[in-house]
Protein backbone atom coordinates (compact mmCIF):
# COMPACT_ATOMS: atom_id res chain seq x y z
CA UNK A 1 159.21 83.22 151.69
CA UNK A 2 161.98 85.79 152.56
CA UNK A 3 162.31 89.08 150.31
CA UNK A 4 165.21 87.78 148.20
CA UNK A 5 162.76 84.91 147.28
CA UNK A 6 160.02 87.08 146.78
CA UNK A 7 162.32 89.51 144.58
CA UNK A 8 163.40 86.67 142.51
CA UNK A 9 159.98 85.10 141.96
CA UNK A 10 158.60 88.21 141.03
CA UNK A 11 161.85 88.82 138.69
CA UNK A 12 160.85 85.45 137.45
CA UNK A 13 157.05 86.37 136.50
CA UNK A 14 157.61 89.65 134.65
CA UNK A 15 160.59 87.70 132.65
CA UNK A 16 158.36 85.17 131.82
CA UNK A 17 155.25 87.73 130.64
CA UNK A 18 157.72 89.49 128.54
CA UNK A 19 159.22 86.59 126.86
CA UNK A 20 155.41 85.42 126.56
CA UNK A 21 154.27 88.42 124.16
CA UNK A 22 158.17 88.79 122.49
CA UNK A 23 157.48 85.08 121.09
CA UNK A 24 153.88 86.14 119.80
CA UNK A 25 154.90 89.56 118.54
CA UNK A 26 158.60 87.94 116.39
CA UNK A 27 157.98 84.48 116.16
CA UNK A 28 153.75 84.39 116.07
CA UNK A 29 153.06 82.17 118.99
CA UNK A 30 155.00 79.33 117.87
CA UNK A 31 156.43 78.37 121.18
CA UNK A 32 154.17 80.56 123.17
CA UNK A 33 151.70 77.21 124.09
CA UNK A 34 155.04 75.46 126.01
CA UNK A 35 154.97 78.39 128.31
CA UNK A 36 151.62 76.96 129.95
CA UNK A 37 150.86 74.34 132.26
CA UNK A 38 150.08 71.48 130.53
CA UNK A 39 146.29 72.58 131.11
CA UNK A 40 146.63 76.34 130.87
CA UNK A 41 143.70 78.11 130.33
CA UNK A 42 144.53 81.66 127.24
CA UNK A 43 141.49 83.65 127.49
CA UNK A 44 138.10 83.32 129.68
CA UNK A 45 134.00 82.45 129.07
CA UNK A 46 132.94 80.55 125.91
CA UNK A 47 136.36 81.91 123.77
CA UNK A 48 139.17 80.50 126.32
CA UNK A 49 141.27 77.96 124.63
CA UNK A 50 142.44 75.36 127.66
CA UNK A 51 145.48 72.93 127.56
CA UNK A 52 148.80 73.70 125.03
CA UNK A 53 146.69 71.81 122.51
CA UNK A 54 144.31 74.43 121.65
CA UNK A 55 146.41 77.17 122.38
CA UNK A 56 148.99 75.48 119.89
CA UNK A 57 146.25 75.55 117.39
CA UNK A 58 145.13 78.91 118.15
CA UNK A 59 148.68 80.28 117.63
CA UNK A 60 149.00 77.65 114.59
CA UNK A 61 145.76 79.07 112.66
CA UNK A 62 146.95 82.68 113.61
CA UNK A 63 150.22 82.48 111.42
CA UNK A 64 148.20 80.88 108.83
CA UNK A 65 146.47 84.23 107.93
CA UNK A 66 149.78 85.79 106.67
CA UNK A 67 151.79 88.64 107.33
CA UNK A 68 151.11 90.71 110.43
CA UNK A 69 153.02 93.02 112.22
CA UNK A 70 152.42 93.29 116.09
CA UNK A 71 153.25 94.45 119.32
CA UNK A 72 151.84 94.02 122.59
CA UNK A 73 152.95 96.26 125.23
CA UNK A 74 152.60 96.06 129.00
CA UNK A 75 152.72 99.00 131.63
CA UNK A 76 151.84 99.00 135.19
CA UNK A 77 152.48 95.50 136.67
CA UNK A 78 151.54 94.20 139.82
CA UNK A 79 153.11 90.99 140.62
CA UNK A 80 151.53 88.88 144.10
CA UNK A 81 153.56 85.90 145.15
CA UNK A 82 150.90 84.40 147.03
CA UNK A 83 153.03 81.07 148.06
CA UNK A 84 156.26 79.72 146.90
CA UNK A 85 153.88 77.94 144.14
CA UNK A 86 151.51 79.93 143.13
CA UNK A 87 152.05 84.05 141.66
CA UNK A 88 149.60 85.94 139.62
CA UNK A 89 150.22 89.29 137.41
CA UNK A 90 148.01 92.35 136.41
CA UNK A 91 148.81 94.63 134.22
CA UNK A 92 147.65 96.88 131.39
CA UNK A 93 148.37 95.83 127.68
CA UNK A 94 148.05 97.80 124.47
CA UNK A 95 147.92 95.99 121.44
CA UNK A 96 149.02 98.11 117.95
CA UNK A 97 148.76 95.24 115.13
CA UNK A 98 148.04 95.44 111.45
CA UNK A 99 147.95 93.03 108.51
CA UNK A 100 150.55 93.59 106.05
CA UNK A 101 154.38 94.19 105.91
CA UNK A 102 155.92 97.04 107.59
CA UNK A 103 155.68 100.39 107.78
CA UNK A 104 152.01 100.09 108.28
CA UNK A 105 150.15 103.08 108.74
CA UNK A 106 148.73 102.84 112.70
CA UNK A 107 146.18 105.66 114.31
CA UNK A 108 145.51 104.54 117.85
CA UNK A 109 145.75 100.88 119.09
CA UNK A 110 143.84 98.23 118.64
CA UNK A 111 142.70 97.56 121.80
CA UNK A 112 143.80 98.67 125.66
CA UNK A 113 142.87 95.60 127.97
CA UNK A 114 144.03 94.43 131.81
CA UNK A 115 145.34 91.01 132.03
CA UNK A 116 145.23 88.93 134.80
CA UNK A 117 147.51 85.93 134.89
CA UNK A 118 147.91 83.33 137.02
CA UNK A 119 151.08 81.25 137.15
CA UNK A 120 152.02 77.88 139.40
CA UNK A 121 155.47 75.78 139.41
CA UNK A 122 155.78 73.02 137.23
CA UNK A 123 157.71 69.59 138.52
CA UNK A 124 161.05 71.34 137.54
CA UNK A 125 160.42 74.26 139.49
CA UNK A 126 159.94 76.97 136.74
CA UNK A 127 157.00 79.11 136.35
CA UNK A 128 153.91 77.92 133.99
CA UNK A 129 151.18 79.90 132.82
CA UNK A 130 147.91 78.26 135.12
CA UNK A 131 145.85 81.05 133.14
CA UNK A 132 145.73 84.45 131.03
CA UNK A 133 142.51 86.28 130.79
CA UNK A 134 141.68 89.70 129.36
CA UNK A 135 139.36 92.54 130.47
CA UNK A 136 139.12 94.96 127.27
CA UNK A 137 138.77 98.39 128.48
CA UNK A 138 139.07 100.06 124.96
CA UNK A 139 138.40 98.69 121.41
CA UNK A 140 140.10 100.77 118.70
CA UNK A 141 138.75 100.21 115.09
CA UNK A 142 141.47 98.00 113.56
CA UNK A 143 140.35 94.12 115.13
CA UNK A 144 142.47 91.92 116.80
CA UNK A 145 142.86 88.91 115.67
CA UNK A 146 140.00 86.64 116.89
CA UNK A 147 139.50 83.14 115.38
CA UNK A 148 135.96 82.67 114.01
CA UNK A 149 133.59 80.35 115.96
CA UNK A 150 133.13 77.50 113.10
CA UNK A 151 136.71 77.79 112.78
CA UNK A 152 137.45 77.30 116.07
CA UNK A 153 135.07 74.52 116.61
CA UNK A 154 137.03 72.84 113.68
CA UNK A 155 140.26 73.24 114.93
CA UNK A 156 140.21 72.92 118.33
CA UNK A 157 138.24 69.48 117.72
CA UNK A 158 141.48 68.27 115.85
CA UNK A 159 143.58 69.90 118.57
CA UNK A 160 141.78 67.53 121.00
CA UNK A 161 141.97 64.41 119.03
CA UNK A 162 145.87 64.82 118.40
CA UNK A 163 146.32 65.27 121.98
CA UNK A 164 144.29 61.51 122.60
CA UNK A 165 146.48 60.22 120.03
């Protein structure tokens, strides 16, 4: 891959990862699941939800709990473009969210994590979202949001059955 290639690609990746948190933080995920490959992994171990299903119904269940005002902001990235199909991402997000409409009263964020993302090209050629996983490096006091296992078991067995259907 020649440098203007590169340039582009990694032009490309930091778009998309930008876009990616704009749509959670104004529009609460709604779209954020079509930014994946079609069996995208959002998050890692036993709480990862894989394939836009789940992720839809992640993003679905989190608008569902009313008003929230977020932001996730991202410092520091470091963008590999290790073939002209395959990139991945790592940088540092904070995360200042609070339940209610604004002004909110905020004292330190909610959590400081890295991210690690991997992204491939998808038949047309643009960039998809192969995974997104977290490593939380500091935990302020107000939660993020985190769907509850019996919830999740209940929705993301739905999630699966509309996507046999």
């Amino acid at each position: 891959m020649d440098a203007l290639a590169e340039l582009t690609a990694k032009a490309e990746i930091l778009s998309l990862v930008t876009e990616y948190w704009n749509e959670v933080d104004t529009n609460w995920g709604a779209y954020a699941h079509m930014m994946f490959a079609e069996d995208g992994v959002f998050g890692s171990g036993p709480s990862a939800f894989v394939g836009r299903e789940q992720i839809k119904a992640f993003y679905d269940w989190r608008r569902s709990r009313g008003e929230r005002v977020a932001r996730h902001l991202i410092s520091n990235p470091m963008i590999l473009i290790e073939s002209a199909e395959r990139a991945t991402i790592k940088y540092i997000m904070t995360i200042y969210a609070v339940d209610g409409l604004p002004v909110l009263p905020v004292s330190a964020p909610n959590s400081i994590s890295e991210v690690l993302e991997v992204f491939g090209r998808d038949e047309a050629g643009g960039w998809k979202i192969r995974s997104k996983t977290f490593t939380h490096l500091f935990k302020g006091e107000e939660p993020t949001t985190t769907m509850p296992a019996h919830l999740r078991e209940s929705l993301l067995s739905g999630a699966g059955q509309q996507g046999q259907s």
